[in-house]
Protein backbone atom coordinates (compact mmCIF):
# COMPACT_ATOMS: atom_id res chain seq x y z
CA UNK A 1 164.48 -185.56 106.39
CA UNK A 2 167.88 -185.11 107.93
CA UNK A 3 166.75 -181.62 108.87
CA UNK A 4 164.18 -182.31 111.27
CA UNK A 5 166.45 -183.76 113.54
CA UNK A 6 166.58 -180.57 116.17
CA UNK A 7 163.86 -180.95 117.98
CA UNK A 8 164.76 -178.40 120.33
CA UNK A 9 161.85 -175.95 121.90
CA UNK A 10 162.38 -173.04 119.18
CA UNK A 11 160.16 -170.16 118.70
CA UNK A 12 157.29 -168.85 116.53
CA UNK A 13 155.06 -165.78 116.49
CA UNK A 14 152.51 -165.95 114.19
CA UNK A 15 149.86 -163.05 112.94
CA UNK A 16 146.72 -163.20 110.70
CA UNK A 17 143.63 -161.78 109.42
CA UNK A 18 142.18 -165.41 110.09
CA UNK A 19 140.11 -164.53 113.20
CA UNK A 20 139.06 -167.17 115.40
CA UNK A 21 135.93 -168.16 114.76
CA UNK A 22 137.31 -170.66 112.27
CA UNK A 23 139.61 -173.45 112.24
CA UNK A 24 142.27 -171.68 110.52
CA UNK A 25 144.99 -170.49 113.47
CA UNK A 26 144.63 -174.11 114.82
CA UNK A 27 145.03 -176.03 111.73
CA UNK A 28 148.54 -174.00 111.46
CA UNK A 29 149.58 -174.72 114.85
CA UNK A 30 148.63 -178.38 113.78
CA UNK A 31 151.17 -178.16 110.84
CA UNK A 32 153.94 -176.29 113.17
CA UNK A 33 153.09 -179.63 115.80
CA UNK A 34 153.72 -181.96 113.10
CA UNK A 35 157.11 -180.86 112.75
CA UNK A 36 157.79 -179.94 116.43
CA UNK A 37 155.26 -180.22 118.78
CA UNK A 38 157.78 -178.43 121.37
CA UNK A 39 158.28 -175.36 119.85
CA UNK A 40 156.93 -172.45 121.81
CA UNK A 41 154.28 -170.30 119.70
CA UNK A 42 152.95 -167.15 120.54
CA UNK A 43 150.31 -165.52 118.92
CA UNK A 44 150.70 -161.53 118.17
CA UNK A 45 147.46 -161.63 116.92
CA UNK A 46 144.91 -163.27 114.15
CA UNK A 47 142.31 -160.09 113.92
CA UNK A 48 143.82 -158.40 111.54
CA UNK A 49 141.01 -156.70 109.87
CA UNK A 50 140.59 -159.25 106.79
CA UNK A 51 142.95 -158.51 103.71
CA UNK A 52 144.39 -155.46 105.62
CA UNK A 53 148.04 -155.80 104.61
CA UNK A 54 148.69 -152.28 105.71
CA UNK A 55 147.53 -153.26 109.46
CA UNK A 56 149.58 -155.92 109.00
CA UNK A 57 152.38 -154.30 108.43
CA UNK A 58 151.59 -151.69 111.45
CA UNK A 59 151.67 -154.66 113.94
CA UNK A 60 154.73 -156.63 112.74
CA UNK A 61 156.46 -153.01 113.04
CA UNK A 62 155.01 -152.31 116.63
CA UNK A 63 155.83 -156.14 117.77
CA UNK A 64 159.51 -156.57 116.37
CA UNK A 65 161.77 -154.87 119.33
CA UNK A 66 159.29 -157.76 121.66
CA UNK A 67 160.58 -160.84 119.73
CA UNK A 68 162.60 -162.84 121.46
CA UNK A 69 166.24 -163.24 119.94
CA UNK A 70 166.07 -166.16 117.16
CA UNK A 71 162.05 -165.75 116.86
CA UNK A 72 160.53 -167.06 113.58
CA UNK A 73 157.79 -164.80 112.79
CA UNK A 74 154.93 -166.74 110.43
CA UNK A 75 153.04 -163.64 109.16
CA UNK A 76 149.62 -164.18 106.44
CA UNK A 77 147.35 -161.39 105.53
CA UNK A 78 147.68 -162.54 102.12
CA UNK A 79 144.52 -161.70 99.32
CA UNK A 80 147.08 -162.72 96.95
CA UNK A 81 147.06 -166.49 98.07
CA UNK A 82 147.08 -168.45 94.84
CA UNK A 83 148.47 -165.78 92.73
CA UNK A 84 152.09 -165.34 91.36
CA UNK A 85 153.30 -163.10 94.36
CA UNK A 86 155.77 -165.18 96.09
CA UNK A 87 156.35 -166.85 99.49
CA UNK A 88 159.23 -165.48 100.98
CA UNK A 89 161.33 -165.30 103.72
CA UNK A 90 163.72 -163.36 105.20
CA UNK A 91 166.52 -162.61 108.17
CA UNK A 92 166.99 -159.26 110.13
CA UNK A 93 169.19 -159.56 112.84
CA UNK A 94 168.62 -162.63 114.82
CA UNK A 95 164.96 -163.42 113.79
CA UNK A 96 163.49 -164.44 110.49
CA UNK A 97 159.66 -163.68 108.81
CA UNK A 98 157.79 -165.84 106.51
CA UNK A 99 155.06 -164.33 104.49
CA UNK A 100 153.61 -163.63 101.23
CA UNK A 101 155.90 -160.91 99.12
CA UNK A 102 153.16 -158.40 99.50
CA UNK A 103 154.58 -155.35 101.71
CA UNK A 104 153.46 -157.15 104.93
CA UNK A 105 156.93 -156.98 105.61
CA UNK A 106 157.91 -153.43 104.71
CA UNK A 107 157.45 -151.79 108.06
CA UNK A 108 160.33 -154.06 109.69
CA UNK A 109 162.02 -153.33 106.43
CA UNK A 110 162.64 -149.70 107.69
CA UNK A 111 164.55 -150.62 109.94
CA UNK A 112 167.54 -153.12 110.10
CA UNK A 113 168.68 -154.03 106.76
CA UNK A 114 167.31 -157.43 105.84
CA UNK A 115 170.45 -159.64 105.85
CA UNK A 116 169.18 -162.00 103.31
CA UNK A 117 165.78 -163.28 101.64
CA UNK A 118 165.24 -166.27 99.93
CA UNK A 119 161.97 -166.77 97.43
CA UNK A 120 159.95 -169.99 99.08
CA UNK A 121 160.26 -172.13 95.99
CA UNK A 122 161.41 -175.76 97.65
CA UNK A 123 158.50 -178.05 98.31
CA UNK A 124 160.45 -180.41 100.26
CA UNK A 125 160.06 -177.69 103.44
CA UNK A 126 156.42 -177.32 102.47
CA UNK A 127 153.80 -179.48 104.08
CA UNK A 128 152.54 -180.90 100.73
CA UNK A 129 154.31 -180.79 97.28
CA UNK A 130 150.62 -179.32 95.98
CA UNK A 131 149.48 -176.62 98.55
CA UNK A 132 146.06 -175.39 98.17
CA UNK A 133 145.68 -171.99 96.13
CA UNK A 134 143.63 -170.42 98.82
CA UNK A 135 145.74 -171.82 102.13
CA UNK A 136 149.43 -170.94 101.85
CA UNK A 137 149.28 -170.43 105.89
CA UNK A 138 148.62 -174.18 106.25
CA UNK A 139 150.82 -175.68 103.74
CA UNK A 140 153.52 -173.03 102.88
CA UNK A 141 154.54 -170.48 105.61
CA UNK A 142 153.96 -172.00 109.08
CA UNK A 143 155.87 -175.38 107.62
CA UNK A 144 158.64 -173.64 106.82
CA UNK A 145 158.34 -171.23 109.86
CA UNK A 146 158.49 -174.31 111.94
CA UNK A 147 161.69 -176.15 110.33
CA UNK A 148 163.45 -172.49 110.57
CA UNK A 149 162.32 -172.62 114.06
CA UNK A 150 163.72 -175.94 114.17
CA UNK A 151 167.27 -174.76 113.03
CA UNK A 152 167.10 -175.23 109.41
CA UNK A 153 169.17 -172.74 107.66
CA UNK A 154 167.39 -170.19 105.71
CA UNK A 155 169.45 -170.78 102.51
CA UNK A 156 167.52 -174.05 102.55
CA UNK A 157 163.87 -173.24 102.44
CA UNK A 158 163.98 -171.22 99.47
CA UNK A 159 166.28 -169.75 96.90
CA UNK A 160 168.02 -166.58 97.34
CA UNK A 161 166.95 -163.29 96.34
CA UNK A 162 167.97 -159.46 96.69
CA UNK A 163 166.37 -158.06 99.89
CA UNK A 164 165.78 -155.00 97.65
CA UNK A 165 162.89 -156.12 95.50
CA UNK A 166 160.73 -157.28 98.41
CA UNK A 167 157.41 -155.10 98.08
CA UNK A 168 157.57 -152.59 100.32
CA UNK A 169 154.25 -150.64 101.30
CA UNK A 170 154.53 -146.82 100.97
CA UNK A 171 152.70 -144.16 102.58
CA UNK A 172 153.21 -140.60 101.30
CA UNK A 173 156.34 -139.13 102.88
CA UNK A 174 156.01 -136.63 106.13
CA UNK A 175 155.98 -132.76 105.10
CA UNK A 176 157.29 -131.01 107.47
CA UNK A 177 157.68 -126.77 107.90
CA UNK A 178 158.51 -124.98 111.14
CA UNK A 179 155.49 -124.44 111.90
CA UNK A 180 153.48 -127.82 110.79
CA UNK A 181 153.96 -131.19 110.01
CA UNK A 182 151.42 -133.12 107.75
CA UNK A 183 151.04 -137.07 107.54
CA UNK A 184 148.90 -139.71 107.29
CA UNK A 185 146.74 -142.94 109.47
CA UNK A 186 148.82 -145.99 109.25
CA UNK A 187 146.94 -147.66 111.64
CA UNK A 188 143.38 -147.74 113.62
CA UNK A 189 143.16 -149.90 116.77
CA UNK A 190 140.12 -151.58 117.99
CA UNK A 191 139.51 -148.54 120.49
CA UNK A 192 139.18 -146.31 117.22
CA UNK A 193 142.27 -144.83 117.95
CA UNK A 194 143.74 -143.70 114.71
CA UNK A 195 147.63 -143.89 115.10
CA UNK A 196 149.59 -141.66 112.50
CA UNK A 197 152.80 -142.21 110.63
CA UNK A 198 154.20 -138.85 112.46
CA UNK A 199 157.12 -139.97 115.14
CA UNK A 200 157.40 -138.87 118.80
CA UNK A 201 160.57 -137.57 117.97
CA UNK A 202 158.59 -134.88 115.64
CA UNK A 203 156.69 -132.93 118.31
CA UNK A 204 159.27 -134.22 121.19
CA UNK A 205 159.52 -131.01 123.84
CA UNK A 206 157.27 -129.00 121.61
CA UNK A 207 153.55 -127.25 122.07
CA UNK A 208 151.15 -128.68 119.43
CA UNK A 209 147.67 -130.22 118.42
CA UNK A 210 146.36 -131.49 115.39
CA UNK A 211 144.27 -129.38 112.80
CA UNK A 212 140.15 -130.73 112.43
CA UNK A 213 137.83 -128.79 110.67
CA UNK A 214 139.12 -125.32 111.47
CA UNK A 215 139.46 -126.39 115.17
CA UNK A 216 142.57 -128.05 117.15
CA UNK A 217 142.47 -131.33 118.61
CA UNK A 218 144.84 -130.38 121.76
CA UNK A 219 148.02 -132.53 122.48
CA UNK A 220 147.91 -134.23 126.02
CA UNK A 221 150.03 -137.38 128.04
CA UNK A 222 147.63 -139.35 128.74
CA UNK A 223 143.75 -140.53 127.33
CA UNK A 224 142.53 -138.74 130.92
CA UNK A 225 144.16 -135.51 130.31
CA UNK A 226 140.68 -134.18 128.23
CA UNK A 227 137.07 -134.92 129.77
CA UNK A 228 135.53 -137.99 128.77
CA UNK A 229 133.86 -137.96 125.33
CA UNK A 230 136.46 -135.33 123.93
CA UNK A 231 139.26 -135.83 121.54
CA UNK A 232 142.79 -135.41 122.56
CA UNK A 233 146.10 -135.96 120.68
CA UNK A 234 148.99 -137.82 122.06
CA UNK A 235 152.23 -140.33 121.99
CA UNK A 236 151.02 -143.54 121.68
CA UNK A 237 153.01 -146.48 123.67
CA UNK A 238 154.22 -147.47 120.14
CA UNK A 239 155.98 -144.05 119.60
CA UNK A 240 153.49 -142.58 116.87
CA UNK A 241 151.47 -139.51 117.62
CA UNK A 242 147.89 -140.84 118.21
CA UNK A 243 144.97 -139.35 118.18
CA UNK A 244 142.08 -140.71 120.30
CA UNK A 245 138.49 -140.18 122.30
CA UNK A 246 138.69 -140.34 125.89
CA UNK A 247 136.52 -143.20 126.54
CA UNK A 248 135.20 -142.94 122.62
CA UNK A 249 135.94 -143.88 118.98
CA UNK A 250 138.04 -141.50 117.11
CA UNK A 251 137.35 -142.99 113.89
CA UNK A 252 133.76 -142.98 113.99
CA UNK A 253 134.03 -139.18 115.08
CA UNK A 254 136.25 -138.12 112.70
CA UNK A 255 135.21 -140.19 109.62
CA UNK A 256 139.06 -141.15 108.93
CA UNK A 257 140.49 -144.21 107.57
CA UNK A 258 143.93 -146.00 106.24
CA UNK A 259 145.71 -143.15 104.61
CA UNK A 260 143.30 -140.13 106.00
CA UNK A 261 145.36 -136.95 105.93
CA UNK A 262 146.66 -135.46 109.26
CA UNK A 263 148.00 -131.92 110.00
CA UNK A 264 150.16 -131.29 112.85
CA UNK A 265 150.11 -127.51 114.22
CA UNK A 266 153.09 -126.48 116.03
CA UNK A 267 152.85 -123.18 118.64
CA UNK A 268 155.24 -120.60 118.30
């Protein structure tokens, strides 16, 4: 194909539920190598807890300022696979994501307007004209991730569509009064750290804590700033208030999950 002629060293992040224990991650970084084996790839991550499109969409979010200008971002946390939910992709700025139409994407969505989307619907950019119903990764998104990558315009992987009816996941908006501010988890690390959908810029130069059980979890800087064992409350490094166990598992103290209700307290 006349498109595959740029085989310049391009660049592509990819992120999955796949894990590692399986063949999955390499067998896409075979199918990116088939196209061009110079293009750089780096991998976000692949332990996305399995089917967890709302951690997904927390990590795309968190990584996006970090991609390099021109970055094709191959994203798949995708139960769907199979089903009629579509293969997209789309351009913000200077980078492009593939993934399944599923809200993965919705988090970067907040931010920059998408520029344009196109509905992955051309088989010619695919790595087989019938991809298997339960591998999309394989034969759908990191082939067309790759020929992006490999300066391929996007109008030509896929036929345009309005940015506005991508799926876009939706947590329950902030509610905020002088003298609280309630939200929700929209993300739990691997520390048990369970990172809320409340900005810095809420509680920025302000005394507060968060509300548990009739108590208050106090606010600190830093993990350190509360003895070992106890919970503290604090700004994250990806700019969401946080709340965490000094050298312990918030979520397994607390009991809270995806969604779990938090209360912000602020001091007069």
């Amino acid at each position: 194909m006349e498109d595959r002629q740029a085989k310049t060293g391009g660049i592509i992040a990819l992120l999955s539920d796949f894990g590692l224990q399986d063949v999955y991650v390499g067998v896409m970084k075979a199918a990116i190598a088939q196209i061009n084996p110079q293009l750089t790839v780096i991998d976000l991550t692949h332990q996305i807890p399995p089917q967890n499109i709302a951690a997904g969409r927390f990590c795309l979010l968190n990584a996006y300022a970090y991609l390099p200008p021109k970055t094709v971002c191959v994203a798949v946390v995708d139960p769907g696979v199979g089903s009629d939910r579509r293969g997209i992709a789309i351009e913000i700025e200077d980078r492009c994501f593939v993934a399944p139409d599923n809200g993965l994407l919705s988090g970067i969505l907040q931010h920059p307007e998408a520029i344009a989307a196109v509905h992955l619907d051309r088989p010619d950019y695919w790595r087989t004209g019938s991809p298997s119903a339960t591998f999309h990764g394989r034969d759908i998104f990191a082939p067309v991730g790759a020929h992006l990558a490999n300066g391929v315009p996007l109008a030509k992987v896929g036929t345009a569509i309005d940015p506005r009816s991508l799926i876009r996941w939706q947590f329950p908006p902030l509610k905020t009064t002088p003298t609280e501010i309630c939200g929700c988890v929209q993300y739990i690390d691997r520390f048990g750290n369970l990172v809320s959908n409340i900005p810095a810029a809420s509680v920025a130069g302000k005394s507060w804590g968060v509300k548990w059980q009739g108590e208050k979890i106090p606010s600190g800087r830093a993990y350190s700033d509360r003895p070992v064992g106890e919970l503290v409350a604090l700004i994250g490094s990806h700019g969401w208030v946080e709340i965490a166990v000094n050298g312990g598992n918030a979520r397994d103290r607390l009991g809270w999950d995806y969604g779990g209700a938090i209360a912000i307290t602020i001091n007069d």
